[in-house]
PDB file of N, CA and C in Angstrom:
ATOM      1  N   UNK A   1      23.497  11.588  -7.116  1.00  0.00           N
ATOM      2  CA  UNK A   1      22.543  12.565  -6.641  1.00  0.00           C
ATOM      3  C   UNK A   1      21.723  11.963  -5.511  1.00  0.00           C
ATOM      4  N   UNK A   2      21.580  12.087  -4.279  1.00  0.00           N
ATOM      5  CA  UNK A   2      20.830  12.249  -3.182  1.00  0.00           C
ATOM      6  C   UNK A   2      19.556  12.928  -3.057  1.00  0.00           C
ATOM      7  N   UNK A   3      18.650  12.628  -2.457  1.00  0.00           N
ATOM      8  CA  UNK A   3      17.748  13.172  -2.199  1.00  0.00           C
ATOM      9  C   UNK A   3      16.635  13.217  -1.038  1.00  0.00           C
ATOM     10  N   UNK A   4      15.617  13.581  -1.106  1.00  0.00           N
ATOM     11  CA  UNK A   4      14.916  13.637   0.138  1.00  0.00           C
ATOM     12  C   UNK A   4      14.857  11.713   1.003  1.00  0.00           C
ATOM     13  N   UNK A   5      15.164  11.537   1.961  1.00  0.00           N
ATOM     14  CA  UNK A   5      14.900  10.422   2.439  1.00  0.00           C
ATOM     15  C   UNK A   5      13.965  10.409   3.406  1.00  0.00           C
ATOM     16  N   UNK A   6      12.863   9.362   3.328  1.00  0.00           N
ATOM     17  CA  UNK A   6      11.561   9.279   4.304  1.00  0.00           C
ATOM     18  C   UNK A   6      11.423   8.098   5.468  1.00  0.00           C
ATOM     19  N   UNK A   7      10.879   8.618   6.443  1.00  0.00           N
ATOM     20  CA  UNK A   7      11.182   6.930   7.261  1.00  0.00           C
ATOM     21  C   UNK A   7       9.630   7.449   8.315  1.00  0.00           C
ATOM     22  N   UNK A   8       8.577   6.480   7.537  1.00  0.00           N
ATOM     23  CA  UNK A   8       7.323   5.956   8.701  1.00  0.00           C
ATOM     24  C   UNK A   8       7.320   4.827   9.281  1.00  0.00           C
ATOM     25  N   UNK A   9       6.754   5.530  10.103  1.00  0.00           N
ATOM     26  CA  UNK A   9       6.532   4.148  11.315  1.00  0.00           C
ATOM     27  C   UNK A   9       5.068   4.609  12.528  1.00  0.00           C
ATOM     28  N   UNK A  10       4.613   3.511  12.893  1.00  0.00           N
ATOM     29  CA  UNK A  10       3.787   4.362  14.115  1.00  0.00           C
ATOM     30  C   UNK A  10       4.151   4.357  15.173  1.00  0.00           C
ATOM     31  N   UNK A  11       4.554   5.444  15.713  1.00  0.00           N
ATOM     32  CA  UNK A  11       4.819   6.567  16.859  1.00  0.00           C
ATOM     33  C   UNK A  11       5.375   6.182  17.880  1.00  0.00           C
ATOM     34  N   UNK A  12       4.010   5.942  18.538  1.00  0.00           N
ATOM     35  CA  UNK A  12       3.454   4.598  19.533  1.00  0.00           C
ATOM     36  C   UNK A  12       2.893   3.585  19.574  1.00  0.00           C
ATOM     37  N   UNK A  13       3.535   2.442  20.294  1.00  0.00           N
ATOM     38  CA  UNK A  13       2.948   0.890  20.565  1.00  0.00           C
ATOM     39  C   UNK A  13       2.842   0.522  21.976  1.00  0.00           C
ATOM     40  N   UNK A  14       2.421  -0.693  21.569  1.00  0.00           N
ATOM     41  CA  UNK A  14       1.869  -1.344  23.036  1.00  0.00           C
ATOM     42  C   UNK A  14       2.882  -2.464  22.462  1.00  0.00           C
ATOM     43  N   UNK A  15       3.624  -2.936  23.930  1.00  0.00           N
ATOM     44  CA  UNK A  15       4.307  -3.614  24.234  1.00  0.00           C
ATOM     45  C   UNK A  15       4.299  -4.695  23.454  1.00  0.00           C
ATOM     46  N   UNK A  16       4.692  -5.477  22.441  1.00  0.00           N
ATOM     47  CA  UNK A  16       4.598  -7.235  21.865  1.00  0.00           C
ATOM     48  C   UNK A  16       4.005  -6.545  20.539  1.00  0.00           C
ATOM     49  N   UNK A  17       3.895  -5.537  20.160  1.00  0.00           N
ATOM     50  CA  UNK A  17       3.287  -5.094  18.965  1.00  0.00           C
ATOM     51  C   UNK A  17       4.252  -4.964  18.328  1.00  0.00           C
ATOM     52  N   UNK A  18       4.141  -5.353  16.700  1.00  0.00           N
ATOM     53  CA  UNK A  18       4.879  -5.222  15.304  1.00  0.00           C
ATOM     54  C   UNK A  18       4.533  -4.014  14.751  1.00  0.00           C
ATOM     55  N   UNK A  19       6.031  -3.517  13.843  1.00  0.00           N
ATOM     56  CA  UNK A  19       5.508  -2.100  14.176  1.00  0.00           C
ATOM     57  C   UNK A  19       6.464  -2.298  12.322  1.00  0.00           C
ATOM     58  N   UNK A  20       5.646  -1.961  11.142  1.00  0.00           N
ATOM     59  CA  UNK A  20       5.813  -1.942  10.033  1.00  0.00           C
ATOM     60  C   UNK A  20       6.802  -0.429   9.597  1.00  0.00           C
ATOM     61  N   UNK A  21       8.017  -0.771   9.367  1.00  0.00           N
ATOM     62  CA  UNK A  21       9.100  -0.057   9.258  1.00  0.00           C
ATOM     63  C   UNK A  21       9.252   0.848   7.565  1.00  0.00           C
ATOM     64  N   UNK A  22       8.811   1.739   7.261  1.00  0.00           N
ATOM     65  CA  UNK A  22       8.437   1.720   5.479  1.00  0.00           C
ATOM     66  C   UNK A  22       9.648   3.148   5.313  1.00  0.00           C
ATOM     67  N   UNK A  23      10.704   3.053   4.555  1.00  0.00           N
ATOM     68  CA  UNK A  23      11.507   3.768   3.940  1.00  0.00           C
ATOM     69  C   UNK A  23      11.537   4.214   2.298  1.00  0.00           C
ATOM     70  N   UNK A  24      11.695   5.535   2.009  1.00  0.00           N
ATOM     71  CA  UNK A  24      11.784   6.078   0.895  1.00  0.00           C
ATOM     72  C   UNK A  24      13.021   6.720   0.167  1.00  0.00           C
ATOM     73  N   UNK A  25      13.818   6.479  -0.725  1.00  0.00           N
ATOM     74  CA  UNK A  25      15.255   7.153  -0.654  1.00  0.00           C
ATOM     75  C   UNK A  25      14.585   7.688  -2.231  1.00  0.00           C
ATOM     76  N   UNK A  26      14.877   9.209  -2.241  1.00  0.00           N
ATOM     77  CA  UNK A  26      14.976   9.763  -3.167  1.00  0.00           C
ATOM     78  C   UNK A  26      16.491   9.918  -3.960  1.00  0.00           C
ATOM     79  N   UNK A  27      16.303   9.172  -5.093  1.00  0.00           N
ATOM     80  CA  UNK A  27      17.722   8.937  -6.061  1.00  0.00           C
ATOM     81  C   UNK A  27      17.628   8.426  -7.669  1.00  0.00           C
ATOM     82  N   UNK A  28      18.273   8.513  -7.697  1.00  0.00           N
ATOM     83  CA  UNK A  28      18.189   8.769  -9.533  1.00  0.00           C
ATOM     84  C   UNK A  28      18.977   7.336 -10.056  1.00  0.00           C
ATOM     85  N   UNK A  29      19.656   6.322  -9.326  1.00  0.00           N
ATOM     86  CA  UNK A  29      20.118   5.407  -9.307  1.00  0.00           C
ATOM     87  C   UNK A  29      20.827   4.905 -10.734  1.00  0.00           C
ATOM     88  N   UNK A  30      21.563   5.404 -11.262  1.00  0.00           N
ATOM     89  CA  UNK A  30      22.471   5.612 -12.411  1.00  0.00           C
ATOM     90  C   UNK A  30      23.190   4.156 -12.256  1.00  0.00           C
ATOM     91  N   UNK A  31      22.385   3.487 -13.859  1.00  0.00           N
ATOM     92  CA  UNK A  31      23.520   2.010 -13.785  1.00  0.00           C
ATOM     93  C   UNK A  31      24.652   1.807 -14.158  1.00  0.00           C
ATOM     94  N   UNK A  32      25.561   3.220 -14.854  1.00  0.00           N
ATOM     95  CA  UNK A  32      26.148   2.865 -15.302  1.00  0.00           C
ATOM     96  C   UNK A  32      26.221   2.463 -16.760  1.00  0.00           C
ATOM     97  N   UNK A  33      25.468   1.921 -17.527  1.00  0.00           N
ATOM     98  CA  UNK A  33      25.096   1.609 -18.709  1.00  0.00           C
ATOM     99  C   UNK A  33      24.722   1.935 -19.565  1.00  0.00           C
ATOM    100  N   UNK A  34      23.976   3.289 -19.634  1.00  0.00           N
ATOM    101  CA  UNK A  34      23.789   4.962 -20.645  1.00  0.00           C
ATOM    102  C   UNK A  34      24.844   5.573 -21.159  1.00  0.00           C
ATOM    103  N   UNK A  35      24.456   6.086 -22.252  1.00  0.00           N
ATOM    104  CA  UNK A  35      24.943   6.085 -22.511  1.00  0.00           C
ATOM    105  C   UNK A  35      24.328   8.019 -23.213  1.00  0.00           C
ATOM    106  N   UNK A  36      25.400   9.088 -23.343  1.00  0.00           N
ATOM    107  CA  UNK A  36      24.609  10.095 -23.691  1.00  0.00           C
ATOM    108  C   UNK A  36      24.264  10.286 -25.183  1.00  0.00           C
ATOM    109  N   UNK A  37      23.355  10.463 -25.437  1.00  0.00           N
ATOM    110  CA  UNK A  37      22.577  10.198 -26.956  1.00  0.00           C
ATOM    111  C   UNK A  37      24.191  11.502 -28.087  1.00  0.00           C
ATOM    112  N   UNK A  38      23.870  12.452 -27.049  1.00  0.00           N
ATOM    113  CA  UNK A  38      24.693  13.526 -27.879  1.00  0.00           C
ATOM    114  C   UNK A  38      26.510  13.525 -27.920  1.00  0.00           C
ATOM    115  N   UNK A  39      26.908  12.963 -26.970  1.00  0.00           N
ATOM    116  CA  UNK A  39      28.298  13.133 -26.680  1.00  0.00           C
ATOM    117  C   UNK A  39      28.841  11.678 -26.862  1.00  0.00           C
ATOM    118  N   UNK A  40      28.001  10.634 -26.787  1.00  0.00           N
ATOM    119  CA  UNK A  40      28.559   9.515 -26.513  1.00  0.00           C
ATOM    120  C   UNK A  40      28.657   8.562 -24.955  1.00  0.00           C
ATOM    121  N   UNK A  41      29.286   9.729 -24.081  1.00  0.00           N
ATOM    122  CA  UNK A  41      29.738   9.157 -23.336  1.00  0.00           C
ATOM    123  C   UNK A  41      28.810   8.860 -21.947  1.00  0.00           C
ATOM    124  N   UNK A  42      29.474   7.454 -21.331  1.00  0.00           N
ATOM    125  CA  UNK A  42      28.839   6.387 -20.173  1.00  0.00           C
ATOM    126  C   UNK A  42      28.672   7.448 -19.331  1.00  0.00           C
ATOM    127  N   UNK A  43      27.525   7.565 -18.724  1.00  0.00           N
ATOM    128  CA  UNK A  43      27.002   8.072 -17.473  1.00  0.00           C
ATOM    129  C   UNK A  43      27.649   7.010 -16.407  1.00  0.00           C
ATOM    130  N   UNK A  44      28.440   7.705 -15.735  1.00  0.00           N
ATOM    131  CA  UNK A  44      29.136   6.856 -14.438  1.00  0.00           C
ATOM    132  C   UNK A  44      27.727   6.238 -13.323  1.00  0.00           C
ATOM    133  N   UNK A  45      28.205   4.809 -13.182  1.00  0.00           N
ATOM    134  CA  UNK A  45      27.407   4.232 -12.132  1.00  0.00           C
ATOM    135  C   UNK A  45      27.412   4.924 -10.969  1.00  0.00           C
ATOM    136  N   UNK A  46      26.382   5.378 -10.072  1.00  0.00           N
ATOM    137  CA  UNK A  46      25.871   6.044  -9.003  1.00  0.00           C
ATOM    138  C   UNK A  46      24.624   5.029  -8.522  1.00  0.00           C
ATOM    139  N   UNK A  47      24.548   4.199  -7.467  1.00  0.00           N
ATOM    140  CA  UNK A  47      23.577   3.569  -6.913  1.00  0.00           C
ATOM    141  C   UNK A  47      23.813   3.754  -5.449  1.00  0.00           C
ATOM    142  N   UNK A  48      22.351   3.173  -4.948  1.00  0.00           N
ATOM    143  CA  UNK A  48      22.629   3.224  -2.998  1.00  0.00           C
ATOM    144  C   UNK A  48      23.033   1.509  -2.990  1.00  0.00           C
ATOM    145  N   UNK A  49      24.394   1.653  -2.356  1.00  0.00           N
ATOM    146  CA  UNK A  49      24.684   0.372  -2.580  1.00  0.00           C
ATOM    147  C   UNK A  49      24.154  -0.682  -0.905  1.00  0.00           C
ATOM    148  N   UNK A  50      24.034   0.228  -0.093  1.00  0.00           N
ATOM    149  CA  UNK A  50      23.877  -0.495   1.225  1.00  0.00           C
ATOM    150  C   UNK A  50      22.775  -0.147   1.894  1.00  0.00           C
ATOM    151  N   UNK A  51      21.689  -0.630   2.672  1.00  0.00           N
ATOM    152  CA  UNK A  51      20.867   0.206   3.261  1.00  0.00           C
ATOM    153  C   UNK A  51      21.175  -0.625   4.728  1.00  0.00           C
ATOM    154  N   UNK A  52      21.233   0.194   6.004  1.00  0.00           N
ATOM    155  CA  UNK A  52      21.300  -0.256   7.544  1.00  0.00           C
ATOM    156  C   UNK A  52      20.492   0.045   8.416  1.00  0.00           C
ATOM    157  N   UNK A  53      19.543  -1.056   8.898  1.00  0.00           N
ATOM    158  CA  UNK A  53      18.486  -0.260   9.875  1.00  0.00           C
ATOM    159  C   UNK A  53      18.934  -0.578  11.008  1.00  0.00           C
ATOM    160  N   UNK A  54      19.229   0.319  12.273  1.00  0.00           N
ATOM    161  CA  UNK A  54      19.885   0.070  13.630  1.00  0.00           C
ATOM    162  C   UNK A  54      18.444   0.257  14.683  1.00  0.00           C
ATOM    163  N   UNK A  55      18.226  -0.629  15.788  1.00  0.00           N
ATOM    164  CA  UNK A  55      17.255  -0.297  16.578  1.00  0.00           C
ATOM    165  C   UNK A  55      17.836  -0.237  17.872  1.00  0.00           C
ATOM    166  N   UNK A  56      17.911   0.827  18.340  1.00  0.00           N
ATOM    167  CA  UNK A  56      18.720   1.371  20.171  1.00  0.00           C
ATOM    168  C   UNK A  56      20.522   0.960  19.575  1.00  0.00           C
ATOM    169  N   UNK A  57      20.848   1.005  18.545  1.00  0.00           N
ATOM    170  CA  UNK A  57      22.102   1.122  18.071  1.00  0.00           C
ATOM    171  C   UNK A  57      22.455  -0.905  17.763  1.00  0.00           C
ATOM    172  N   UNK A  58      21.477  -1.539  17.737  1.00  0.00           N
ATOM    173  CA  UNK A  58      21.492  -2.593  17.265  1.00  0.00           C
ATOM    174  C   UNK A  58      20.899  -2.741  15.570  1.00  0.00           C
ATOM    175  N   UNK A  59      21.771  -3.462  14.538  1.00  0.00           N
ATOM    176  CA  UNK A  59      21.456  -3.826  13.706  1.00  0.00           C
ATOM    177  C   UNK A  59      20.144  -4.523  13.413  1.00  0.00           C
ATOM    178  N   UNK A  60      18.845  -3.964  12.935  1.00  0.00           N
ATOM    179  CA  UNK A  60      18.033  -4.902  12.969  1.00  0.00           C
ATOM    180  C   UNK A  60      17.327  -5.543  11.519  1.00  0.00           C
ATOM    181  N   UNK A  61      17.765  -5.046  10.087  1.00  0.00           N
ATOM    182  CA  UNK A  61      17.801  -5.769   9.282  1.00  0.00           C
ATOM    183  C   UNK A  61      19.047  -4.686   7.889  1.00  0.00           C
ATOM    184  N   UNK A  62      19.318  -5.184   7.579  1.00  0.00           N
ATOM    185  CA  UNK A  62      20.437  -4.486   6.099  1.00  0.00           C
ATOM    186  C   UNK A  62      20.101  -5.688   4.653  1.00  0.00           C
ATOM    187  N   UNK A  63      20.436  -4.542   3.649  1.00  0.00           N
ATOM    188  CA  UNK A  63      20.247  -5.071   2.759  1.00  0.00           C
ATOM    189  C   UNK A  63      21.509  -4.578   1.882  1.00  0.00           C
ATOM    190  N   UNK A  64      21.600  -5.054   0.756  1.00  0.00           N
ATOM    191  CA  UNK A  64      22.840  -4.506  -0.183  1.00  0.00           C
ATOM    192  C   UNK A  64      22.181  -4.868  -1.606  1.00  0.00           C
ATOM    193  N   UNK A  65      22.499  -3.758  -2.129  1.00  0.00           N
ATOM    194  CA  UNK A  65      21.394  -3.219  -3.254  1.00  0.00           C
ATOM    195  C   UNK A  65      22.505  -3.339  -4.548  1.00  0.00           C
ATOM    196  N   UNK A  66      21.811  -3.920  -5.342  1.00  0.00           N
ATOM    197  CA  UNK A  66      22.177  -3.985  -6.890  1.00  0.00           C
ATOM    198  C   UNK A  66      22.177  -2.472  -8.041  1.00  0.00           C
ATOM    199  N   UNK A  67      22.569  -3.304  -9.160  1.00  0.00           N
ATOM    200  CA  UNK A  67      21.896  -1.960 -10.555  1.00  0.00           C
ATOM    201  C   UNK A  67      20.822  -2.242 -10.702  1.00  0.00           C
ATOM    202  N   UNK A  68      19.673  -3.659 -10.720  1.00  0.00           N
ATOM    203  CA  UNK A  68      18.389  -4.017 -11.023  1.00  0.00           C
ATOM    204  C   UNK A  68      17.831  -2.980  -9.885  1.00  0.00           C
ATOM    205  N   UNK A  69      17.843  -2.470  -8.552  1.00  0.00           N
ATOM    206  CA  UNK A  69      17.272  -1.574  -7.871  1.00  0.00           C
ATOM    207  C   UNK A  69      16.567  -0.437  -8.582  1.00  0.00           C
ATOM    208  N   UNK A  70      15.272   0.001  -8.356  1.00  0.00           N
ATOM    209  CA  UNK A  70      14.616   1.196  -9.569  1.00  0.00           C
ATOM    210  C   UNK A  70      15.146   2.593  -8.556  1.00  0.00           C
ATOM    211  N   UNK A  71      14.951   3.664  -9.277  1.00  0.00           N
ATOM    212  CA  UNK A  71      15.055   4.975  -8.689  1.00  0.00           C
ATOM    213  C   UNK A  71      14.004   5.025  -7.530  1.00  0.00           C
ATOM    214  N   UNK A  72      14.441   5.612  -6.683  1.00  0.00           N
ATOM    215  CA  UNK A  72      13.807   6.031  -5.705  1.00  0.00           C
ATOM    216  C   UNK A  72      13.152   5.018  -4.991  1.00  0.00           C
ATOM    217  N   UNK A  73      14.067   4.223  -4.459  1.00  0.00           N
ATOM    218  CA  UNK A  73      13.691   2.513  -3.797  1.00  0.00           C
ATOM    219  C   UNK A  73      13.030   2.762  -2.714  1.00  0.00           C
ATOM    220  N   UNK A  74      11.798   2.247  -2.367  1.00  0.00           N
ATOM    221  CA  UNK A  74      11.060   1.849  -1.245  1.00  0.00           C
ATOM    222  C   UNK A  74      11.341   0.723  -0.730  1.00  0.00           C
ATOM    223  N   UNK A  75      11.760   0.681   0.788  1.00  0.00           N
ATOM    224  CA  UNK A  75      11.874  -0.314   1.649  1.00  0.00           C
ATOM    225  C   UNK A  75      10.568  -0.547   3.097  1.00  0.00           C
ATOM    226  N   UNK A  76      10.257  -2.304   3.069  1.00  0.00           N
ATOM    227  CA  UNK A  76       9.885  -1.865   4.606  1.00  0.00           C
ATOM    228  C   UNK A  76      10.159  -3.425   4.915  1.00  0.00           C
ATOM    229  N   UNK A  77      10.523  -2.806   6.441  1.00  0.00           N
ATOM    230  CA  UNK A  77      10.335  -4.485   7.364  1.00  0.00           C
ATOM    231  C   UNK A  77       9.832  -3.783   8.689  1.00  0.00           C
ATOM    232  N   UNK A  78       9.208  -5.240   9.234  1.00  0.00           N
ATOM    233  CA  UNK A  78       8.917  -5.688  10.425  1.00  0.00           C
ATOM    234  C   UNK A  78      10.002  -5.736  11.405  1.00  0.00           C
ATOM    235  N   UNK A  79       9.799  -5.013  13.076  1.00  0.00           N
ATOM    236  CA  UNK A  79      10.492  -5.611  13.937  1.00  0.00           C
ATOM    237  C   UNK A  79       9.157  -5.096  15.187  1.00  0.00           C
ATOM    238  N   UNK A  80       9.922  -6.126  16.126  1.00  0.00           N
ATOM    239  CA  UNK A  80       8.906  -6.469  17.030  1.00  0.00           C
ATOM    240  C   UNK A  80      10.019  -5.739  18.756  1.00  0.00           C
ATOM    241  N   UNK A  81       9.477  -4.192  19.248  1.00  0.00           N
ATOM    242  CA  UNK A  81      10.664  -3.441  19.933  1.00  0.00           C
ATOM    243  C   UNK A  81       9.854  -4.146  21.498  1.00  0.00           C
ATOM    244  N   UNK A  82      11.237  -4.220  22.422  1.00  0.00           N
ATOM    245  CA  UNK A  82      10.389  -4.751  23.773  1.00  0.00           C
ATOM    246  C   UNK A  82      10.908  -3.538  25.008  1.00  0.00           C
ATOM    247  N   UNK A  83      11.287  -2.011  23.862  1.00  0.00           N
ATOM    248  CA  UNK A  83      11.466  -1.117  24.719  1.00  0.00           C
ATOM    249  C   UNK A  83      11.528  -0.104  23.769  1.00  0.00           C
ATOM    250  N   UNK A  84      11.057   1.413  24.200  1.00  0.00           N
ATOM    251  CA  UNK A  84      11.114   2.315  23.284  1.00  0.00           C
ATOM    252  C   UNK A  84      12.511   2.024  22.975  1.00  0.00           C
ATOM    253  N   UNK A  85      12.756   3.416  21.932  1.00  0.00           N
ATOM    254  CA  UNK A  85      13.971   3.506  21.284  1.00  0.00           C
ATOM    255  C   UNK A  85      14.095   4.100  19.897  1.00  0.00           C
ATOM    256  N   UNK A  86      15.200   4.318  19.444  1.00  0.00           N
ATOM    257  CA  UNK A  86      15.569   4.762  18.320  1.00  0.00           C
ATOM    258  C   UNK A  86      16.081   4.391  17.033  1.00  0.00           C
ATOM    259  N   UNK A  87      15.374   4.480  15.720  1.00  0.00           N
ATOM    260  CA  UNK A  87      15.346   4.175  14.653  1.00  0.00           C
ATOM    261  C   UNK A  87      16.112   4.889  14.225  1.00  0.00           C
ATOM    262  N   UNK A  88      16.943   4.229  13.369  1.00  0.00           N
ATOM    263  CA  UNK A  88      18.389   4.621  12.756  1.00  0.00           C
ATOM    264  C   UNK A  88      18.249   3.972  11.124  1.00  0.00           C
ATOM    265  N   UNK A  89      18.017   4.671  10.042  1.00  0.00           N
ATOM    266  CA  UNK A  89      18.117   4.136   8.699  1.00  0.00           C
ATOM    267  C   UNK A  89      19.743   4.840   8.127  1.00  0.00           C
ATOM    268  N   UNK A  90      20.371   3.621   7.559  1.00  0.00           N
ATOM    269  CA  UNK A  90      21.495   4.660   7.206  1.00  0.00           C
ATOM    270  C   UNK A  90      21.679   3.654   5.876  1.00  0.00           C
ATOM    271  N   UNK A  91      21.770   5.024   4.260  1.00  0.00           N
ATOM    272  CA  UNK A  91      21.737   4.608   3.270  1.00  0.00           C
ATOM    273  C   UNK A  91      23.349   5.090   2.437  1.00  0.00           C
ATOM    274  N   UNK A  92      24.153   4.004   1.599  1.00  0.00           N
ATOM    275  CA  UNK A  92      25.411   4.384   1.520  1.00  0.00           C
ATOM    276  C   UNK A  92      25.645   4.178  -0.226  1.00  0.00           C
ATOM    277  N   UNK A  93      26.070   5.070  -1.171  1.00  0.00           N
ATOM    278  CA  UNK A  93      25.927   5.272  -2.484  1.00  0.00           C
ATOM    279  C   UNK A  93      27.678   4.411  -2.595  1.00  0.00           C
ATOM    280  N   UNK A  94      27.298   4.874  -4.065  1.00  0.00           N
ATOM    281  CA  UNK A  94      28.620   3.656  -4.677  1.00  0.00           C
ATOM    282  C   UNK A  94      30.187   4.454  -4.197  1.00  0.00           C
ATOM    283  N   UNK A  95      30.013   5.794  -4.059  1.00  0.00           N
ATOM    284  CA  UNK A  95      31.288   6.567  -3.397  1.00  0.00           C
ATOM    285  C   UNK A  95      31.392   6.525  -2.038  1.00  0.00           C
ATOM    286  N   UNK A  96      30.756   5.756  -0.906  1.00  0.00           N
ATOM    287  CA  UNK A  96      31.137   5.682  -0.090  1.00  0.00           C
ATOM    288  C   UNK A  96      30.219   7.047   1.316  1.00  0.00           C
ATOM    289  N   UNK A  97      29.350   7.869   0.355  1.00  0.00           N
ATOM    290  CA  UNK A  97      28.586   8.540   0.621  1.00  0.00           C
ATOM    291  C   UNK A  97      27.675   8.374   1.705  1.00  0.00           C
ATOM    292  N   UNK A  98      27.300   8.827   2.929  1.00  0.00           N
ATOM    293  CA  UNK A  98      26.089   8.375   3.576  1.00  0.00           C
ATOM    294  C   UNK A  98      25.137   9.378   3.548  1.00  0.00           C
ATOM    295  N   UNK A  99      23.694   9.191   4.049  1.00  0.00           N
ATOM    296  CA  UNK A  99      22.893   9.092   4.380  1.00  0.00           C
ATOM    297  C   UNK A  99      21.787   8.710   5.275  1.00  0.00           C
ATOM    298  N   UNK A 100      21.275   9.746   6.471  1.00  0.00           N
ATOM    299  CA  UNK A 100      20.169   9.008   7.665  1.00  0.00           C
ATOM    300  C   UNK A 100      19.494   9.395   7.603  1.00  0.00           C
ATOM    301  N   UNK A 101      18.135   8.608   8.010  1.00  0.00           N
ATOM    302  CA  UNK A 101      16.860   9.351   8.601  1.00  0.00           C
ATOM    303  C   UNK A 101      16.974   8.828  10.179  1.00  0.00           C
ATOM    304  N   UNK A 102      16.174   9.431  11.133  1.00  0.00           N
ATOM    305  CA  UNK A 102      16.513   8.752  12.517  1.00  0.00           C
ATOM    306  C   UNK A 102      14.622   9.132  12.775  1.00  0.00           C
ATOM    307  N   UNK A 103      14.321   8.321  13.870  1.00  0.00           N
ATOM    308  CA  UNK A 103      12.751   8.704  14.811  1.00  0.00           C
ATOM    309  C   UNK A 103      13.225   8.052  15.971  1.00  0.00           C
ATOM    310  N   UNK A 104      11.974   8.326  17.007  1.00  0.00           N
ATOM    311  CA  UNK A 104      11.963   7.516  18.038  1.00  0.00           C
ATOM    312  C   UNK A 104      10.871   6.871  17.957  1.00  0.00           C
ATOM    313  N   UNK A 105      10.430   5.500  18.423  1.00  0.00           N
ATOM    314  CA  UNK A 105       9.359   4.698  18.882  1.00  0.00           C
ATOM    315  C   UNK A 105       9.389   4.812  20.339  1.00  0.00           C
ATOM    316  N   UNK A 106       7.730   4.809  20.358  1.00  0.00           N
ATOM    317  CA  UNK A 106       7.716   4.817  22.123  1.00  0.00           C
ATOM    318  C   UNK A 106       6.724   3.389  22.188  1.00  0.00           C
ATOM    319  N   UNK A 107       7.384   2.907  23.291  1.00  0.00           N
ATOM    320  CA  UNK A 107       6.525   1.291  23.645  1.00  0.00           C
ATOM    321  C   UNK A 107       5.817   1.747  24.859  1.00  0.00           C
ATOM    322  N   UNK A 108       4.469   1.137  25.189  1.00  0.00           N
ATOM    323  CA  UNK A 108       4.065   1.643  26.199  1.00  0.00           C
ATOM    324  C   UNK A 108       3.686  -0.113  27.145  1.00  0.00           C
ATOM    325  N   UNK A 109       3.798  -0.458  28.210  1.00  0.00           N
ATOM    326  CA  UNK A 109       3.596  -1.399  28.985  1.00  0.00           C
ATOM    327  C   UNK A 109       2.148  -1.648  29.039  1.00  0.00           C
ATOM    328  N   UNK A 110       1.596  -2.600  29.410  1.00  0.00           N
ATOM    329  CA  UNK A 110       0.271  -2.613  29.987  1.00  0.00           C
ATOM    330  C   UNK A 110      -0.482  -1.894  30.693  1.00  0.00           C
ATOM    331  N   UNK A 111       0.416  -0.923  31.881  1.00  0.00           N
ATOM    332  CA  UNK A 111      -0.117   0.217  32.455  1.00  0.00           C
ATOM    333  C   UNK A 111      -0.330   1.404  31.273  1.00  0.00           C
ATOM    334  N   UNK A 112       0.368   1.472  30.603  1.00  0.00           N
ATOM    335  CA  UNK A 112      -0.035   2.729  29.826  1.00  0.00           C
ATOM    336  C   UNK A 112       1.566   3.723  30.053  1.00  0.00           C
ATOM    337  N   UNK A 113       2.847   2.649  30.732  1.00  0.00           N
ATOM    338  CA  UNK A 113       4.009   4.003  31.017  1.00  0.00           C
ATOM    339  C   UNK A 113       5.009   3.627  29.697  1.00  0.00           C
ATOM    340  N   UNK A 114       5.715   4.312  29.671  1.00  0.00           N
ATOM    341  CA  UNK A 114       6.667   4.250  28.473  1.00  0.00           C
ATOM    342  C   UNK A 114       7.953   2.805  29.210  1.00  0.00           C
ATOM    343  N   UNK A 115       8.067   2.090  28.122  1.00  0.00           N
ATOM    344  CA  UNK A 115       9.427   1.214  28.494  1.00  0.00           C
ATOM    345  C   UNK A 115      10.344   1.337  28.418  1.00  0.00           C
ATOM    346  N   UNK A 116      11.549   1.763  28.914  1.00  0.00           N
ATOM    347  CA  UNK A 116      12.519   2.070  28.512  1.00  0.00           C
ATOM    348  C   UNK A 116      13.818   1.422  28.036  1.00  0.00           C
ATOM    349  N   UNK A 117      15.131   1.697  27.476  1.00  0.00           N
ATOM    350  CA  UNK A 117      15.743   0.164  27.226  1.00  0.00           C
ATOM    351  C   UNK A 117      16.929   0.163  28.746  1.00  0.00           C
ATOM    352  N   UNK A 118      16.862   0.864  29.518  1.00  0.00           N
ATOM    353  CA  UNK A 118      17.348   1.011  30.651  1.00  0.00           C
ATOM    354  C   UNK A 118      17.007   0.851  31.887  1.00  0.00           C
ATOM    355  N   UNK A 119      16.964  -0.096  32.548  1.00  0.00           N
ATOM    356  CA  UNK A 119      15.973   0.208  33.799  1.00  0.00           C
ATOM    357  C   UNK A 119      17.320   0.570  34.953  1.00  0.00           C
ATOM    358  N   UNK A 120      17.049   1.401  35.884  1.00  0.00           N
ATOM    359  CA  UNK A 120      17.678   1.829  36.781  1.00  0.00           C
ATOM    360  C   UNK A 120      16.854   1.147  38.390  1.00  0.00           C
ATOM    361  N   UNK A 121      17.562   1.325  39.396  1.00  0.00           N
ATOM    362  CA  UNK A 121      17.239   0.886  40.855  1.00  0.00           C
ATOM    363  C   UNK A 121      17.766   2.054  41.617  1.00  0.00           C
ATOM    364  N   UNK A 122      17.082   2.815  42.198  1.00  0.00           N
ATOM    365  CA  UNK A 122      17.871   4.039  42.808  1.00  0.00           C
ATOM    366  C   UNK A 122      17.474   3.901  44.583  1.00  0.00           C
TER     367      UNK A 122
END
């Protein structure tokens, strides 16, 4: 079972600023190990087995998740962006299942303009 997935962050930064990455996966995280009181039978294992955070389509931290994981796992990390860009969370269950949340961060320079991860010369 899947559920609502959350991804904060603040918005906008100033250039060299750490920007605290906090994820929410709504899931019911089934170990496998239940058993049903009335029928007997094992509730099949269902967990998020992988979590992938991509920044401008770069990997910037993953984890790989156990049965000790509780329902509805909260994640956060730190990264430090030296150009706006796009946040990519992608969460993957024991069937092979995915899951994204996506945002953008905007970096702003010392002037106050947005950075981009492209610079052009025209």
């Amino acid at each position: 079972m899947s559920g609502i997935r959350r991804l904060k962050y603040k918005k906008v930064i100033n250039l060299g600023e750490t920007v605290k990455v906090k994820t929410l996966a709504e899931h019911d995280m089934e170990t496998g190990v239940r058993r049903d009181k009335i029928t007997g039978l094992i509730y099949p294992r269902l967990i998020l087995q992988n979590v992938t955070a991509k920044y401008n389509g770069k990997i910037v931290f993953e984890a790989n998740w156990f049965s000790g994981i509780s329902a509805n796992p909260y994640l956060a990390f730190f990264i430090k962006p030296s150009s706006s860009g796009l946040i990519e969370i992608k969460w993957r269950d024991d069937y092979a299942k995915l899951t994204y949340k996506r945002g953008y961060l905007k970096v702003l320079n010392e002037d106050g303009k947005e950075v981009f991860p492209i610079e052009v010369d025209l």
